[in-house]
PDB file of N, CA and C in Angstrom:
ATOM      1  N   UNK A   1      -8.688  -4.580  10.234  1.00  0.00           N
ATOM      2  CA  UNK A   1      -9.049  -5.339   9.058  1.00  0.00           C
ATOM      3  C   UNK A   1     -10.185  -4.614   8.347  1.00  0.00           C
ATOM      4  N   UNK A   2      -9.654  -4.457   7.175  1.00  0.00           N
ATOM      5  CA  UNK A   2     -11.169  -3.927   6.439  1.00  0.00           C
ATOM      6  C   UNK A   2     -11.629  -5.072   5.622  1.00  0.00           C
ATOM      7  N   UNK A   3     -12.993  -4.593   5.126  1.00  0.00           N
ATOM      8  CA  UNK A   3     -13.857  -5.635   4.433  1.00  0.00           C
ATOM      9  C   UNK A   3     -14.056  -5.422   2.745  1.00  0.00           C
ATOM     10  N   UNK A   4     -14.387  -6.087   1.790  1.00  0.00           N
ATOM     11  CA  UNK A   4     -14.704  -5.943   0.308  1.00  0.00           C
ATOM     12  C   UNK A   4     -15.606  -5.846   0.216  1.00  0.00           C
ATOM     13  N   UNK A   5     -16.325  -5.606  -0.792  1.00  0.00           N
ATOM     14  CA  UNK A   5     -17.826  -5.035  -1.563  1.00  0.00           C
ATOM     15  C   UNK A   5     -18.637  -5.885  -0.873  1.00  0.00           C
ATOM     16  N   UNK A   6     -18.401  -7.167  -0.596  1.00  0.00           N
ATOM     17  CA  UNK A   6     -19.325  -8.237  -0.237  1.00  0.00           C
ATOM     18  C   UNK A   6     -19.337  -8.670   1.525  1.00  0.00           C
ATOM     19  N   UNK A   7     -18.420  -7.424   1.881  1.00  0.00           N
ATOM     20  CA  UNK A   7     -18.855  -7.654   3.399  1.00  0.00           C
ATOM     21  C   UNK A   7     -17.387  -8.602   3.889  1.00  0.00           C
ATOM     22  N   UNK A   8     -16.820  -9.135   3.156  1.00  0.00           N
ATOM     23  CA  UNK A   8     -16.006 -10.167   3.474  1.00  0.00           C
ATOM     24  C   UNK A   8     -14.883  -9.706   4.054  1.00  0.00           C
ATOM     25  N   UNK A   9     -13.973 -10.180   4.694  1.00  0.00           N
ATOM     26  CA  UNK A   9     -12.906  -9.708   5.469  1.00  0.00           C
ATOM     27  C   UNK A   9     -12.102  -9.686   4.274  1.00  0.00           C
ATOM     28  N   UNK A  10     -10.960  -8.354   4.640  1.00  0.00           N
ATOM     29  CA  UNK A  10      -9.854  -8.274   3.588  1.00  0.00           C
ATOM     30  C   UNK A  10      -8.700  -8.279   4.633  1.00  0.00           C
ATOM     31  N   UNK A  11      -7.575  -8.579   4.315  1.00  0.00           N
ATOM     32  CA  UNK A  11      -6.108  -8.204   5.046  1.00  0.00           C
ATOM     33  C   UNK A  11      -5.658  -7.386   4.619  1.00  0.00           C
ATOM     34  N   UNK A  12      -4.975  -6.546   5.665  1.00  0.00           N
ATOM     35  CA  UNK A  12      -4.263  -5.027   4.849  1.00  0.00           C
ATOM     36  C   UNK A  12      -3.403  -5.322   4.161  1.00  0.00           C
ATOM     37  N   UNK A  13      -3.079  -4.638   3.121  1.00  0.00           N
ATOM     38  CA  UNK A  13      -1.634  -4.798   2.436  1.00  0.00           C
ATOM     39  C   UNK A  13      -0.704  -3.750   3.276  1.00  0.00           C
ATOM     40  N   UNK A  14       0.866  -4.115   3.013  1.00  0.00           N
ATOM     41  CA  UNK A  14       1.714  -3.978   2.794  1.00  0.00           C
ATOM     42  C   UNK A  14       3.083  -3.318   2.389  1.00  0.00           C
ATOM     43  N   UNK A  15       3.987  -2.951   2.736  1.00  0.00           N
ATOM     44  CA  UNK A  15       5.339  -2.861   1.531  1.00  0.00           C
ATOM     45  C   UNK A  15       6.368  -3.697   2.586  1.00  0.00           C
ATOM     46  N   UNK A  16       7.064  -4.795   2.097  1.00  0.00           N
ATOM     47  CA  UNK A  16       7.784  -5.317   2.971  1.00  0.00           C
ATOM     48  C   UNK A  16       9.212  -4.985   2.162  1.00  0.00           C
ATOM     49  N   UNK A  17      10.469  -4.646   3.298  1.00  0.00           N
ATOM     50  CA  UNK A  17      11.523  -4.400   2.324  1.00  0.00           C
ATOM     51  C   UNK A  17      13.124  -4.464   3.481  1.00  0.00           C
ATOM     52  N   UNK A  18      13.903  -5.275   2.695  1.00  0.00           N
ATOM     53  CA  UNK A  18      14.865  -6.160   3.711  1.00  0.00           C
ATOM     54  C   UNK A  18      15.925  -5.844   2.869  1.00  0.00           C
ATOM     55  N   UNK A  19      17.243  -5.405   3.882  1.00  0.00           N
ATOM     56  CA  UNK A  19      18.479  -5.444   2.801  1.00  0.00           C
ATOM     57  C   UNK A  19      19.710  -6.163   3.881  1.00  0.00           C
ATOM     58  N   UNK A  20      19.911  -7.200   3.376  1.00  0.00           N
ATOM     59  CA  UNK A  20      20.727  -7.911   3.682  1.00  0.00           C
ATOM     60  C   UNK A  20      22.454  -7.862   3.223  1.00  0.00           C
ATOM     61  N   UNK A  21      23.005  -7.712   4.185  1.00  0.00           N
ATOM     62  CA  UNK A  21      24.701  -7.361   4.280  1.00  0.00           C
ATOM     63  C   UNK A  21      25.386  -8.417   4.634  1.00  0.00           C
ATOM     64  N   UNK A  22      26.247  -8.962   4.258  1.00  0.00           N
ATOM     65  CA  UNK A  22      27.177  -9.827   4.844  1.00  0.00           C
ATOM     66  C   UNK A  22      28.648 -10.263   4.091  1.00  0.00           C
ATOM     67  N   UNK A  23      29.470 -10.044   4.944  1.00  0.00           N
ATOM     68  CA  UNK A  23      30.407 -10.239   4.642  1.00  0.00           C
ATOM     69  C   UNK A  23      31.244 -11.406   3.647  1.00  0.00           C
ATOM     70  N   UNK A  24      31.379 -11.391   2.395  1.00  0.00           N
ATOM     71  CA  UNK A  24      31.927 -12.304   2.037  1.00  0.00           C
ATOM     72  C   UNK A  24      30.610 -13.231   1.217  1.00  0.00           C
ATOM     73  N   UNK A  25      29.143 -13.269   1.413  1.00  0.00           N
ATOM     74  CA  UNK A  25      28.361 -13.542   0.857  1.00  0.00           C
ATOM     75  C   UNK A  25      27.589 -12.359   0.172  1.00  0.00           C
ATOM     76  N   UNK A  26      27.650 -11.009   0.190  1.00  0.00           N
ATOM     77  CA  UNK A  26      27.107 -10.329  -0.626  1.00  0.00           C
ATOM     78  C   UNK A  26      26.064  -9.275  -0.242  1.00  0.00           C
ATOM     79  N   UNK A  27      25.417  -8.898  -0.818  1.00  0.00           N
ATOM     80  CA  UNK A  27      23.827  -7.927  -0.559  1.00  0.00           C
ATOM     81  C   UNK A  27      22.916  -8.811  -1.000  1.00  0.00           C
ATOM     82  N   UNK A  28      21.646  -8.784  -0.725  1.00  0.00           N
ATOM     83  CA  UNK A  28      20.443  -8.973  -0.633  1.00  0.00           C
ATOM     84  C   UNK A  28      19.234  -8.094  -0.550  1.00  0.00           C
ATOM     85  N   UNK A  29      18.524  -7.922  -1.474  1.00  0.00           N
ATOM     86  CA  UNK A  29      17.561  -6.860  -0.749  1.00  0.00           C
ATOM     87  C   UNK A  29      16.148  -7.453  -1.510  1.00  0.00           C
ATOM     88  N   UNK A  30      15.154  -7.462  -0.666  1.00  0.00           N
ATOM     89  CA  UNK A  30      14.296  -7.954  -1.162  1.00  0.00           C
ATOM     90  C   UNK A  30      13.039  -7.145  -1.175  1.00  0.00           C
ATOM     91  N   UNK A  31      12.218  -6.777  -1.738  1.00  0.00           N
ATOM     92  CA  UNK A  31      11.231  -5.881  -1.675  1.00  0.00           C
ATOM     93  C   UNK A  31       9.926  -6.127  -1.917  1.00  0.00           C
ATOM     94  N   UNK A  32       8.816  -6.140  -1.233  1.00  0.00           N
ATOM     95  CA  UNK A  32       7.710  -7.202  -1.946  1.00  0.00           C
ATOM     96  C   UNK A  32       6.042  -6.540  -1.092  1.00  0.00           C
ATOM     97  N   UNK A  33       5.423  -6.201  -1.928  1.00  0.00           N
ATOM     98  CA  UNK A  33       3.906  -5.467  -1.730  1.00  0.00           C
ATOM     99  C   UNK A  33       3.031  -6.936  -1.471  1.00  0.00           C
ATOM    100  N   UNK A  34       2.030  -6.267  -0.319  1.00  0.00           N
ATOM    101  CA  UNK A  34       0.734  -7.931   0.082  1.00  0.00           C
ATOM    102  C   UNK A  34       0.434  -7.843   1.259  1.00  0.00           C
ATOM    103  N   UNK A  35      -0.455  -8.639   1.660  1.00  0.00           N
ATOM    104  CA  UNK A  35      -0.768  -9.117   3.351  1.00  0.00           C
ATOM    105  C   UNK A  35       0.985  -9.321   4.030  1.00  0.00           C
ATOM    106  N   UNK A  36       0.590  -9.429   4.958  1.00  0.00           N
ATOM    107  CA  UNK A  36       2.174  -9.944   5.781  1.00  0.00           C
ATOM    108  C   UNK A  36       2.137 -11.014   5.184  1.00  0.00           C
ATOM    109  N   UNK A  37       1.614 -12.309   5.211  1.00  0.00           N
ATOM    110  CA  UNK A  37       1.977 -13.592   4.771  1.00  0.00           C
ATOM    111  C   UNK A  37       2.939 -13.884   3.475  1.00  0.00           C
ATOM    112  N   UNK A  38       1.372 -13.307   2.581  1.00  0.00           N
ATOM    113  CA  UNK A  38       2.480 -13.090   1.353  1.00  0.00           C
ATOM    114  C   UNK A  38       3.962 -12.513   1.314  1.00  0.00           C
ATOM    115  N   UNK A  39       4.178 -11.310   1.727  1.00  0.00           N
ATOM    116  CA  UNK A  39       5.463 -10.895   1.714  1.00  0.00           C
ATOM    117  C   UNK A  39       6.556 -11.739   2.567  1.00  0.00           C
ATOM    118  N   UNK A  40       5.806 -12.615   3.405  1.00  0.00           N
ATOM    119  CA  UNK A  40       6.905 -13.539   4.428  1.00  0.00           C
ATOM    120  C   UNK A  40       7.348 -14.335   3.535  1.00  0.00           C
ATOM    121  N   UNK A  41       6.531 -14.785   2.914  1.00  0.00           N
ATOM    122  CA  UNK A  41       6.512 -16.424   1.965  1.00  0.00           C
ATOM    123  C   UNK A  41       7.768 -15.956   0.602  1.00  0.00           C
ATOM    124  N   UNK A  42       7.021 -14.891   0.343  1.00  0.00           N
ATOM    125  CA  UNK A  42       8.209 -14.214  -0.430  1.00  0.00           C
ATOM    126  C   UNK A  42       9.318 -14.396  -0.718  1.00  0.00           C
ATOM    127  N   UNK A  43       9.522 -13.519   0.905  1.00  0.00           N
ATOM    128  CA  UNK A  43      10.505 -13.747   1.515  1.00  0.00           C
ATOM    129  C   UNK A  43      11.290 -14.509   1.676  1.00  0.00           C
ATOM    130  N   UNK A  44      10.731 -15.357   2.245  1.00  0.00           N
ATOM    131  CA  UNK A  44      11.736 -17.096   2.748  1.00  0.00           C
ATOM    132  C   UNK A  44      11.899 -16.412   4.482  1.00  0.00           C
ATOM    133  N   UNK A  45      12.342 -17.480   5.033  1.00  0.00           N
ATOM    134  CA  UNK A  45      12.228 -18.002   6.158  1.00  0.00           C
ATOM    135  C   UNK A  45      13.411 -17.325   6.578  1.00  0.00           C
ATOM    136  N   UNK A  46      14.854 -17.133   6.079  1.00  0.00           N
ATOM    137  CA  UNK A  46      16.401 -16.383   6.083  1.00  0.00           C
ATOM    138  C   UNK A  46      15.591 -14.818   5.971  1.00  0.00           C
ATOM    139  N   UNK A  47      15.190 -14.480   5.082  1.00  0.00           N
ATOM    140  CA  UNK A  47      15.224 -12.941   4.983  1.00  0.00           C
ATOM    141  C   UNK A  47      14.297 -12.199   5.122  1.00  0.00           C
ATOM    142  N   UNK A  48      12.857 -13.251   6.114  1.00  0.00           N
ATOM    143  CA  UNK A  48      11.937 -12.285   6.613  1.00  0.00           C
ATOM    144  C   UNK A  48      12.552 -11.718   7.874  1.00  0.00           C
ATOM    145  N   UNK A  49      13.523 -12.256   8.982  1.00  0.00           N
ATOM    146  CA  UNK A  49      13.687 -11.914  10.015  1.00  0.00           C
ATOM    147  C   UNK A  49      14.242 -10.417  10.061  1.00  0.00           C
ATOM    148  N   UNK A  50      14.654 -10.131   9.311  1.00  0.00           N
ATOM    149  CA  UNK A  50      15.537  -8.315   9.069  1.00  0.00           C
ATOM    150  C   UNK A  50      14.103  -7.633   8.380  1.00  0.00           C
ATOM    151  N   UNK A  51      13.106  -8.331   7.805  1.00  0.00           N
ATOM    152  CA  UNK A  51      11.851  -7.441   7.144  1.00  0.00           C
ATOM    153  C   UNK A  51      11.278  -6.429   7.565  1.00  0.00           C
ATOM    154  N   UNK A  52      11.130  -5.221   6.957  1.00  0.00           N
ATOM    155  CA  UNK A  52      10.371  -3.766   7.660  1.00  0.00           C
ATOM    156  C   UNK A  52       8.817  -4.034   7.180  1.00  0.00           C
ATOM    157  N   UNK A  53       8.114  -3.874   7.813  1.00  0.00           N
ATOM    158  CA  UNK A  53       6.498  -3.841   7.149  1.00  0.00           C
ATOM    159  C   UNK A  53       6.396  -2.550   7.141  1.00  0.00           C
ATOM    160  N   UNK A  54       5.408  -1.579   6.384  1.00  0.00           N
ATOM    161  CA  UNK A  54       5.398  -0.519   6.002  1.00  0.00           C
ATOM    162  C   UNK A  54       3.978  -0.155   5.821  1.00  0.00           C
ATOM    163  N   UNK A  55       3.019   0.256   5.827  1.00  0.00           N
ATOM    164  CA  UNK A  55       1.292   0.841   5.367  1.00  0.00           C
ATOM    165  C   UNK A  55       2.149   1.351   3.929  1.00  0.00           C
ATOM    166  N   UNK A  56       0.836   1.331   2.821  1.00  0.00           N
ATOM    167  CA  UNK A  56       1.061   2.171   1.336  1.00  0.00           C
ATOM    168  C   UNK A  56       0.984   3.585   1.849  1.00  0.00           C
ATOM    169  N   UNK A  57       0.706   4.189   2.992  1.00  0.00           N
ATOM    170  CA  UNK A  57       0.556   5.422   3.592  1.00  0.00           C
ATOM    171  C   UNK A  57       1.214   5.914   3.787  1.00  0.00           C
ATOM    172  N   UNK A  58       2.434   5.579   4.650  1.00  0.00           N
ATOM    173  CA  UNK A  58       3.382   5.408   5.177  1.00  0.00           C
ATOM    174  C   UNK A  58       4.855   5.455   3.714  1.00  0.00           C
ATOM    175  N   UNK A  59       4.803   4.824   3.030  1.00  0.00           N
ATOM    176  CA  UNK A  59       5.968   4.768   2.155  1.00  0.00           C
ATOM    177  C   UNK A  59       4.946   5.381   1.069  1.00  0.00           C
ATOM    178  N   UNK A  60       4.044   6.066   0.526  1.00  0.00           N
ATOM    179  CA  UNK A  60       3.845   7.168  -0.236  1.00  0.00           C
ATOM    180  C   UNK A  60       4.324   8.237   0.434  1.00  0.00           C
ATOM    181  N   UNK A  61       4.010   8.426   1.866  1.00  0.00           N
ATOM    182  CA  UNK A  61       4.279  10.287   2.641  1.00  0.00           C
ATOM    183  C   UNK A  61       6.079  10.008   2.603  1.00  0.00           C
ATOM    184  N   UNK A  62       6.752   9.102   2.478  1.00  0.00           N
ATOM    185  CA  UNK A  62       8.187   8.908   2.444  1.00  0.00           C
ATOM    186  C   UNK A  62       8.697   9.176   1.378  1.00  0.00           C
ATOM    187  N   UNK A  63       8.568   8.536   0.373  1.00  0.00           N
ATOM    188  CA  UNK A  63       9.077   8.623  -1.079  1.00  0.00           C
ATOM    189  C   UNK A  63       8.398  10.243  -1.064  1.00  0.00           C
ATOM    190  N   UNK A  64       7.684  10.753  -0.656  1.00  0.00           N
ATOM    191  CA  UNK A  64       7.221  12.476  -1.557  1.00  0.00           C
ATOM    192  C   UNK A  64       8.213  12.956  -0.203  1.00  0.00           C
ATOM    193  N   UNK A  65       8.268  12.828   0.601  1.00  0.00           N
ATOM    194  CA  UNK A  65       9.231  13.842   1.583  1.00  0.00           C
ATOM    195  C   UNK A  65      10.832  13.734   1.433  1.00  0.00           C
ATOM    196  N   UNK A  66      10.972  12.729   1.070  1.00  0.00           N
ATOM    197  CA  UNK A  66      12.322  12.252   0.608  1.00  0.00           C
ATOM    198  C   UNK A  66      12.978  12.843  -0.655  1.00  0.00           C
ATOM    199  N   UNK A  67      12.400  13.198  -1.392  1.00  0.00           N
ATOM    200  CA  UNK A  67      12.565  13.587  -2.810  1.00  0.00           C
ATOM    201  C   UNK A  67      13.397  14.840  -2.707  1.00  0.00           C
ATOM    202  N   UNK A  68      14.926  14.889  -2.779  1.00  0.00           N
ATOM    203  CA  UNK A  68      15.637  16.217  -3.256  1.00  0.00           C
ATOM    204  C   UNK A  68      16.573  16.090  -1.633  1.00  0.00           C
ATOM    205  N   UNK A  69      16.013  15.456  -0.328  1.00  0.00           N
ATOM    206  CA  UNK A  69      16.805  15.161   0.607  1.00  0.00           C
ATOM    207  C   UNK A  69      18.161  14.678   1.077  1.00  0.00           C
ATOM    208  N   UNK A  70      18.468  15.621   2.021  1.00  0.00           N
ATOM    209  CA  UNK A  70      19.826  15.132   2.056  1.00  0.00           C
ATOM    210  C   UNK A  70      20.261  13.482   1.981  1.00  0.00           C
ATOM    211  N   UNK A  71      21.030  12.809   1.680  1.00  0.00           N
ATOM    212  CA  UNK A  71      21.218  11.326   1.872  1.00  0.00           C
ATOM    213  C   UNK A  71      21.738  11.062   3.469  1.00  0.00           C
ATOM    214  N   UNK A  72      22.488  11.752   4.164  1.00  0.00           N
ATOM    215  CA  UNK A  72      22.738  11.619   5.674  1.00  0.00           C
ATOM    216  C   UNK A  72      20.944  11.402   6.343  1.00  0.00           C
ATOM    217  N   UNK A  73      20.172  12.422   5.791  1.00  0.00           N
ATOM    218  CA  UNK A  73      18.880  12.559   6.413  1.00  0.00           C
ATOM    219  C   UNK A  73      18.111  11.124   6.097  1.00  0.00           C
ATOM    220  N   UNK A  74      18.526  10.597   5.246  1.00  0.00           N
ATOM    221  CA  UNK A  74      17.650   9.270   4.954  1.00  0.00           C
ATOM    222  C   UNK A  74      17.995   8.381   5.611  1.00  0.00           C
ATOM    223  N   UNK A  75      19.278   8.565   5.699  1.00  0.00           N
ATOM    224  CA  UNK A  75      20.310   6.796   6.659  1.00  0.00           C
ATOM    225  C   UNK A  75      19.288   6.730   7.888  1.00  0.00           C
ATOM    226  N   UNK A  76      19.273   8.135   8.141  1.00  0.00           N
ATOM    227  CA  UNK A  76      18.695   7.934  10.010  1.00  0.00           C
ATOM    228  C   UNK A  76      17.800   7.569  10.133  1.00  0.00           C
ATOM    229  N   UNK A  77      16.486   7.896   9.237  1.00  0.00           N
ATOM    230  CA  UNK A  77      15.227   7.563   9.473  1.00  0.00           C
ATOM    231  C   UNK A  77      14.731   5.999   8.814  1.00  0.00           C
ATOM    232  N   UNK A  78      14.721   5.213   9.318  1.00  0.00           N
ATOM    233  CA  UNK A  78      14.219   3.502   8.704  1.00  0.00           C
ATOM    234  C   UNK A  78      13.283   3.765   7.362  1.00  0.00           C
ATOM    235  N   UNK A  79      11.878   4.948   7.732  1.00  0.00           N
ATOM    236  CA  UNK A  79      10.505   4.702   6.826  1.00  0.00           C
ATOM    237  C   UNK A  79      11.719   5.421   5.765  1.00  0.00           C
ATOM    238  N   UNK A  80      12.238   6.306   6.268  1.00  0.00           N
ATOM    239  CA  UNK A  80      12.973   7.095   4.413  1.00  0.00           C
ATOM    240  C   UNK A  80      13.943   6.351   3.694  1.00  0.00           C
ATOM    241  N   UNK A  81      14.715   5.850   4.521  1.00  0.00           N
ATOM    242  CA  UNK A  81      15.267   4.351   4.175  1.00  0.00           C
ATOM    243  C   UNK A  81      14.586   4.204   2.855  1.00  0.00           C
ATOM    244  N   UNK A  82      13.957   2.978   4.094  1.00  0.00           N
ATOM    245  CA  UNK A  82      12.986   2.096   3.139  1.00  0.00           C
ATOM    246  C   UNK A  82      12.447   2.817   1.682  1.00  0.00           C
ATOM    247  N   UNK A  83      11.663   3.908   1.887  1.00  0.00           N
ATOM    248  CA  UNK A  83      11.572   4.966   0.634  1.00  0.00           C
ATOM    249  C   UNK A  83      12.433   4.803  -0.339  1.00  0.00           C
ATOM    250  N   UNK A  84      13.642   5.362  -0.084  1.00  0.00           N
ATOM    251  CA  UNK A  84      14.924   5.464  -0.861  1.00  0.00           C
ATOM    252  C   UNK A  84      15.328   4.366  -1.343  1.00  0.00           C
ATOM    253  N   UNK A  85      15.048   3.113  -0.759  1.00  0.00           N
ATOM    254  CA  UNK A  85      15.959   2.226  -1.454  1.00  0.00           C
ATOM    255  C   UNK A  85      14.829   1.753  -2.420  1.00  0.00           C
ATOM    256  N   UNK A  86      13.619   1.760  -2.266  1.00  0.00           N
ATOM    257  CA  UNK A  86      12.376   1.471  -3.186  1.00  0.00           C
ATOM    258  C   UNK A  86      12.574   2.122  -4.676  1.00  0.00           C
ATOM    259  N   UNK A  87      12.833   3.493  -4.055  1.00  0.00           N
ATOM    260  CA  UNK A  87      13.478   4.516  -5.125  1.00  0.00           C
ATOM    261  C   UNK A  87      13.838   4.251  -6.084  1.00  0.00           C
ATOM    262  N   UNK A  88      15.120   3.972  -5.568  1.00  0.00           N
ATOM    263  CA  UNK A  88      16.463   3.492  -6.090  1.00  0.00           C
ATOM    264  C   UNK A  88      16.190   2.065  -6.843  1.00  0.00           C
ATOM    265  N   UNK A  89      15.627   0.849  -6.331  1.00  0.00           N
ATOM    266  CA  UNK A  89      15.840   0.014  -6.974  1.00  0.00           C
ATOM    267  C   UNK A  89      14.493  -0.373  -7.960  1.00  0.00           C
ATOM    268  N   UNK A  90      13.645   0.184  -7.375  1.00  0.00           N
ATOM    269  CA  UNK A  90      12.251   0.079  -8.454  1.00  0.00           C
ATOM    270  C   UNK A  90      11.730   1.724  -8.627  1.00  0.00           C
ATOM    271  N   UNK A  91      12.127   2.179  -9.811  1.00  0.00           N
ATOM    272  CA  UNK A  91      11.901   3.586  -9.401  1.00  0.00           C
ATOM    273  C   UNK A  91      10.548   3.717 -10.365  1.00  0.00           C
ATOM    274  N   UNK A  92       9.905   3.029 -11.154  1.00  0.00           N
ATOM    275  CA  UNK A  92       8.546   2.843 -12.097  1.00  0.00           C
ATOM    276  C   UNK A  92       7.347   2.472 -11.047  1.00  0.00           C
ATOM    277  N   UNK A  93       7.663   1.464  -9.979  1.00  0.00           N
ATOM    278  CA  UNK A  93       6.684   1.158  -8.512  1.00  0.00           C
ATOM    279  C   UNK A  93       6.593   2.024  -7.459  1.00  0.00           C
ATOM    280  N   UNK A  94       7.977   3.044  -7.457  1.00  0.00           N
ATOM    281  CA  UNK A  94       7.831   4.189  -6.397  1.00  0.00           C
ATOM    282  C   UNK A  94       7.029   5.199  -6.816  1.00  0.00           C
ATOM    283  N   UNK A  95       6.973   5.783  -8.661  1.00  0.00           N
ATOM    284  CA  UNK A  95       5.874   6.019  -8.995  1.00  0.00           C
ATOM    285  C   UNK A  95       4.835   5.860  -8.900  1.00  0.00           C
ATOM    286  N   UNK A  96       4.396   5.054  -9.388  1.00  0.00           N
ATOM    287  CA  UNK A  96       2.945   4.924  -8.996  1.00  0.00           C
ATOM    288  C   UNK A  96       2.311   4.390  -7.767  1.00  0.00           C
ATOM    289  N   UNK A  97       3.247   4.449  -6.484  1.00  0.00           N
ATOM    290  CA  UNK A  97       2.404   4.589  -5.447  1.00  0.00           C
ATOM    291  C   UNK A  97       2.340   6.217  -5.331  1.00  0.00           C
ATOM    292  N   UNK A  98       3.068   6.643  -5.513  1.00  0.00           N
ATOM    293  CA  UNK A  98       3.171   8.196  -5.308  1.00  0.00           C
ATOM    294  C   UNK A  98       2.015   8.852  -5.983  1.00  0.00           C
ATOM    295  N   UNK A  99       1.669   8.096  -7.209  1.00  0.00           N
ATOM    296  CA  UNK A  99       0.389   8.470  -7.692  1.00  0.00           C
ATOM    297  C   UNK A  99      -0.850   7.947  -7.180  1.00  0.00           C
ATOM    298  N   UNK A 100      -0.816   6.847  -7.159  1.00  0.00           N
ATOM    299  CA  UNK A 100      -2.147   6.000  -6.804  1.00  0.00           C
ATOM    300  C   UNK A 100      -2.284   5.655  -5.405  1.00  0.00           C
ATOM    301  N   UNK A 101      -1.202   5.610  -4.715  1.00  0.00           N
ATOM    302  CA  UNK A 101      -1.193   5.375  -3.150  1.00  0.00           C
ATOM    303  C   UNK A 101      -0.828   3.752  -3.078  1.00  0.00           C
ATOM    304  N   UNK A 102      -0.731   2.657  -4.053  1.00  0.00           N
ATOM    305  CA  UNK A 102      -0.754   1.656  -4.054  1.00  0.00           C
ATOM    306  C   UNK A 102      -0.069   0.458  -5.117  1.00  0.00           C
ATOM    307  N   UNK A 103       0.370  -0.689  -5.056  1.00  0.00           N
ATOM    308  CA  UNK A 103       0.367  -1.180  -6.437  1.00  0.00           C
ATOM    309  C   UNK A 103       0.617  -3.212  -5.406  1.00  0.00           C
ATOM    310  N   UNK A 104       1.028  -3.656  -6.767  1.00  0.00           N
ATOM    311  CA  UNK A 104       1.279  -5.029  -6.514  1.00  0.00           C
ATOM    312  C   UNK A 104       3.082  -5.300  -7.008  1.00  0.00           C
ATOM    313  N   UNK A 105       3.396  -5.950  -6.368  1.00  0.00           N
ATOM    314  CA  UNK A 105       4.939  -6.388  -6.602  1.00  0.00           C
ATOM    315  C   UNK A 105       5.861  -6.870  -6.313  1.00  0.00           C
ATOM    316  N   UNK A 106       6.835  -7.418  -6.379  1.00  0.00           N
ATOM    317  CA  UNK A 106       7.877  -8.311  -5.596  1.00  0.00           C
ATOM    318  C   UNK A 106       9.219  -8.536  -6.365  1.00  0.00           C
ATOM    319  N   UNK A 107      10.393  -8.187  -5.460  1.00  0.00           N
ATOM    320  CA  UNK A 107      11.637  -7.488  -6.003  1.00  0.00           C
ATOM    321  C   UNK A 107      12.503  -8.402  -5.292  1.00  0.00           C
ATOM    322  N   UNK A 108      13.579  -9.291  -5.673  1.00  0.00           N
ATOM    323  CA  UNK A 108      14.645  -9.633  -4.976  1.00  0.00           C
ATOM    324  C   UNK A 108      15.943  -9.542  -5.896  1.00  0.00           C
ATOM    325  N   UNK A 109      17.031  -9.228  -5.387  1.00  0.00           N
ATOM    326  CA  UNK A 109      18.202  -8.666  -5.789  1.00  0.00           C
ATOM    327  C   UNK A 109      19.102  -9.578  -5.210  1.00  0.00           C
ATOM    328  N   UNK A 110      19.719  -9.954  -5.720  1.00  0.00           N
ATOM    329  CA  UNK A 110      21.371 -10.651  -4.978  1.00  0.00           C
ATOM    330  C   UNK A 110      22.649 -10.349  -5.737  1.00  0.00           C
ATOM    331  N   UNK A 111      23.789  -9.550  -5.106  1.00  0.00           N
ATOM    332  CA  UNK A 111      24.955  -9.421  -5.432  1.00  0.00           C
ATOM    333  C   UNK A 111      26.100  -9.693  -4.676  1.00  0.00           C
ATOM    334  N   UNK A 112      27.339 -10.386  -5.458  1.00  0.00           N
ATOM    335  CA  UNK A 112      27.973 -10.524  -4.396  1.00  0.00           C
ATOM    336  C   UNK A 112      29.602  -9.480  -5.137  1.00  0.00           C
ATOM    337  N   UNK A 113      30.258  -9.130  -4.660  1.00  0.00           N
ATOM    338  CA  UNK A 113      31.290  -8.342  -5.032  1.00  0.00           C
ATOM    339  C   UNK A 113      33.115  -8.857  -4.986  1.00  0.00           C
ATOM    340  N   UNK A 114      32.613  -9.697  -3.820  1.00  0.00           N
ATOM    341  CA  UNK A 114      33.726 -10.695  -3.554  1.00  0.00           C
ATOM    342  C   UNK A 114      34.550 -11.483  -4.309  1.00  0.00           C
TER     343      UNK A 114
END
């Protein structure tokens, strides 16, 4: 836990990011920057249980190593995953962590094809 200007406890942030498959009901993917809580609440109670938590550390060194990579090479690894699909579906927020190391945000998607 780190602390703010005033000494006070802070909670770490975040990148929480869930993609939900199912047959006959569709995709899901939900994507959402914060403390764990926040991103649970987000979430909902159904689609925190599949949730990846991530450090801004962690999915900045992903999204820059990922960049120009094979797509077989991403399936395997979860953090490049996660990267890639950030990518892919918010590609203005994958920016600017890549720049700044950080941001605020929350992404949910639902499609069904069926």
């Amino acid at each position: 836990m780190t602390t703010d200007l005033n000494g006070g406890a802070m909670d770490a942030k975040y990148v929480g990011i869930s993609e939900y498959f199912a047959t006959g009901e569709g995709v899901t993917y939900v994507i959402a920057s914060g403390t764990k809580t926040q991103i649970y609440e987000f979430a909902g109670p159904y689609f925190s249980i599949g949730l990846a938590l991530y450090s801004f550390a962690d999915i900045k060194s992903a999204l820059i190593e990922c960049e120009g990579m094979d797509d077989t090479r991403i399936i395997d690894d979860k953090r490049l995953r996660a990267a890639y699909v950030l990518q892919t579906h918010l590609p203005s927020v994958a920016e600017l962590i890549k720049q700044y190391g950080f941001g605020t945000f929350s992404y949910k998607l639902h499609y069904n094809l069926s």
